[in-house]
C-alpha atoms as a PDB file:
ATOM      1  CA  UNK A   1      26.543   3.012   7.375  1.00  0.00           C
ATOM      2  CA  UNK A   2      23.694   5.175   5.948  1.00  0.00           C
ATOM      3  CA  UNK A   3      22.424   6.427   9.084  1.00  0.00           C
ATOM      4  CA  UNK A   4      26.237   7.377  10.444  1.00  0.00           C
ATOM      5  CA  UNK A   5      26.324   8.974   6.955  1.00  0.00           C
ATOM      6  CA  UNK A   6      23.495  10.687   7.060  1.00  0.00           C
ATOM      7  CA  UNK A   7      24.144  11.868  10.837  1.00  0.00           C
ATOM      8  CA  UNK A   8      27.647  13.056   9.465  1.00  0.00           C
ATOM      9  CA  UNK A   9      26.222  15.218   6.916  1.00  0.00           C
ATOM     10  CA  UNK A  10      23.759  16.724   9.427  1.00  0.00           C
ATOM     11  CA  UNK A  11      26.444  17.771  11.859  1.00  0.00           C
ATOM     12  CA  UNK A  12      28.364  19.286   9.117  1.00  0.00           C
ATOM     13  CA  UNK A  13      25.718  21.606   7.793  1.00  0.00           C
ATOM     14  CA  UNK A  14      25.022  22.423  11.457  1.00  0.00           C
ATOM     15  CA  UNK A  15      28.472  23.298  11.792  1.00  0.00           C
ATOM     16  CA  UNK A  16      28.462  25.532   8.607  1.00  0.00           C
ATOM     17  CA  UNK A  17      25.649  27.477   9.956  1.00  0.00           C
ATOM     18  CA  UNK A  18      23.332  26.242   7.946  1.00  0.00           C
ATOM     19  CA  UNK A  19      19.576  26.816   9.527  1.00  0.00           C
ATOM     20  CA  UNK A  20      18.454  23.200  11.248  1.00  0.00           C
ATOM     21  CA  UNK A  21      15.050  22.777   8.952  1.00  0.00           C
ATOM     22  CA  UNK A  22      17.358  23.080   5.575  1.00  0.00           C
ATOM     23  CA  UNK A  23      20.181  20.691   7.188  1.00  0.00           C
ATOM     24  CA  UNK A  24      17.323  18.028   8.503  1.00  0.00           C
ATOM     25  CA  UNK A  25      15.896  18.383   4.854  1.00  0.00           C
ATOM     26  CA  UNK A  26      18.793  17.987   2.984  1.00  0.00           C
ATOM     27  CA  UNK A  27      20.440  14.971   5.263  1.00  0.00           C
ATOM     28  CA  UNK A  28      17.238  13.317   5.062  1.00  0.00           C
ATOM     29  CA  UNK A  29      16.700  13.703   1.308  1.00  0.00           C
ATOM     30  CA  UNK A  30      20.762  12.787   0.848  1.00  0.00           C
ATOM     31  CA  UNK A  31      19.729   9.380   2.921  1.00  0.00           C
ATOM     32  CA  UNK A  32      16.626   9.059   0.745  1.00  0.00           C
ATOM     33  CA  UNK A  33      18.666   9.519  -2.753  1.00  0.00           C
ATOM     34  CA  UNK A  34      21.436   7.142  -1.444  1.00  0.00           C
ATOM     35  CA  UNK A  35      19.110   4.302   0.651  1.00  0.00           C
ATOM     36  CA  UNK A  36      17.323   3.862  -3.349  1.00  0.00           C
ATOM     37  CA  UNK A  37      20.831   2.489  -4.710  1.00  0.00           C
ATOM     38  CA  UNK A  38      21.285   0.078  -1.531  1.00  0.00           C
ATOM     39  CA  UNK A  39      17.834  -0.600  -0.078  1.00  0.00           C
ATOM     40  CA  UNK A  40      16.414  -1.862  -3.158  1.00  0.00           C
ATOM     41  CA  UNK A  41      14.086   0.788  -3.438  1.00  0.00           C
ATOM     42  CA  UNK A  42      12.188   0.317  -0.197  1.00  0.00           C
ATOM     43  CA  UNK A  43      12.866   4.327   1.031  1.00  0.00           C
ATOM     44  CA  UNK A  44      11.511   5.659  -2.140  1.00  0.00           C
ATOM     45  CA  UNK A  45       8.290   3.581  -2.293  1.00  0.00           C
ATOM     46  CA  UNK A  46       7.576   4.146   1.557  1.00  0.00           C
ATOM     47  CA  UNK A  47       8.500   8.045   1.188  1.00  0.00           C
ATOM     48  CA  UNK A  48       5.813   8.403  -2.066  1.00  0.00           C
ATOM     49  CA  UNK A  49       3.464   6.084   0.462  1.00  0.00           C
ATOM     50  CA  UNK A  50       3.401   8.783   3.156  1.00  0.00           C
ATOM     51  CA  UNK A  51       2.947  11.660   1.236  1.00  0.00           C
ATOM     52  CA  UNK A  52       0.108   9.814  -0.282  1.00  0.00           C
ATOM     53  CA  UNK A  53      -1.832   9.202   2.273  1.00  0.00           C
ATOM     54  CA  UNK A  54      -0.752  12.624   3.783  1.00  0.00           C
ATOM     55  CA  UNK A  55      -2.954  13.969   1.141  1.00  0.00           C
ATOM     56  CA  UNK A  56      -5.879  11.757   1.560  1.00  0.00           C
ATOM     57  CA  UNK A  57      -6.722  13.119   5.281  1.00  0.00           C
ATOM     58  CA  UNK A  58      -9.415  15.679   4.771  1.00  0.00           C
ATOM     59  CA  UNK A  59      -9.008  17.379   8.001  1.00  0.00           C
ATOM     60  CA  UNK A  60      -5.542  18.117   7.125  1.00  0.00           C
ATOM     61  CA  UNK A  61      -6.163  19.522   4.070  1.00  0.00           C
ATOM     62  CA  UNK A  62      -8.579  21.312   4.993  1.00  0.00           C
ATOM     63  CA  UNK A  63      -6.816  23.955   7.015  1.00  0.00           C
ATOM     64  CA  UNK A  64      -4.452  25.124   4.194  1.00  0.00           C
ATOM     65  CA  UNK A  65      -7.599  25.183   1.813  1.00  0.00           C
ATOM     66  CA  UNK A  66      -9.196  27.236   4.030  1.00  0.00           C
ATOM     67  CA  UNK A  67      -6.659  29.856   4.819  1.00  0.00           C
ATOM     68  CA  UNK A  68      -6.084  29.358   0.418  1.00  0.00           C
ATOM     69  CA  UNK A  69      -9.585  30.762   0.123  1.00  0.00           C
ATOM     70  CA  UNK A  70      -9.370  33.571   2.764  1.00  0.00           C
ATOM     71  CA  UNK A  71      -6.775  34.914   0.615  1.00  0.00           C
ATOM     72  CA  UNK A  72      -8.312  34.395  -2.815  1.00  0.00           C
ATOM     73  CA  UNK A  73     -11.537  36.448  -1.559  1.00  0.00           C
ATOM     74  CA  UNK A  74      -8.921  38.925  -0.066  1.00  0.00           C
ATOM     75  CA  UNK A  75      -7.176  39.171  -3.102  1.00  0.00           C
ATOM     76  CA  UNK A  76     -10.480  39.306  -5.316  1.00  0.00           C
ATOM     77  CA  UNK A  77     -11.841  42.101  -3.145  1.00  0.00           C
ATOM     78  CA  UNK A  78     -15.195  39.601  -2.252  1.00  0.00           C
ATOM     79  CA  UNK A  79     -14.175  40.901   1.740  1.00  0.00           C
ATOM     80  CA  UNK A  80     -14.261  44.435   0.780  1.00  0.00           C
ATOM     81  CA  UNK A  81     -17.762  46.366   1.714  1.00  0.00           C
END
């Protein structure tokens, strides 16, 4: 029933011209928020699990870090000379 619901609601921002990254975000979130009351909190715990370890790759991070510094030292005026 979640997963028809959740479907439902994507279909329905689609169809109020809604751009596809917000509808996917919001359906998913909607299924997140309502899956806690039913699922006994399994979504929730496997949803903070993921971004977790999301964070804990290095390589990953390291690629908005880096661009992150390019634009401090741009800001700063260190590339200026």
């Amino acid at each position: 029933m979640l997963l028809v619901s959740m479907i439902a609601l994507l279909f329905v921002f689609s169809l109020l011209g809604m751009e596809i990254a917000w509808a996917i975000g919001i359906a998913g979130f909607g299924y997140l928020v309502l899956a806690q009351f039913t699922d006994n909190f399994t979504p929730m715990v496997l949803f903070a699990q993921q971004m977790t370890s999301g964070v804990n790759s290095f390589v990953l991070l390291a690629i908005p870090l880096f661009i992150f510094a390019g634009e401090l030292m741009n800001v700063t005026g260190v590339t200026r000379g």
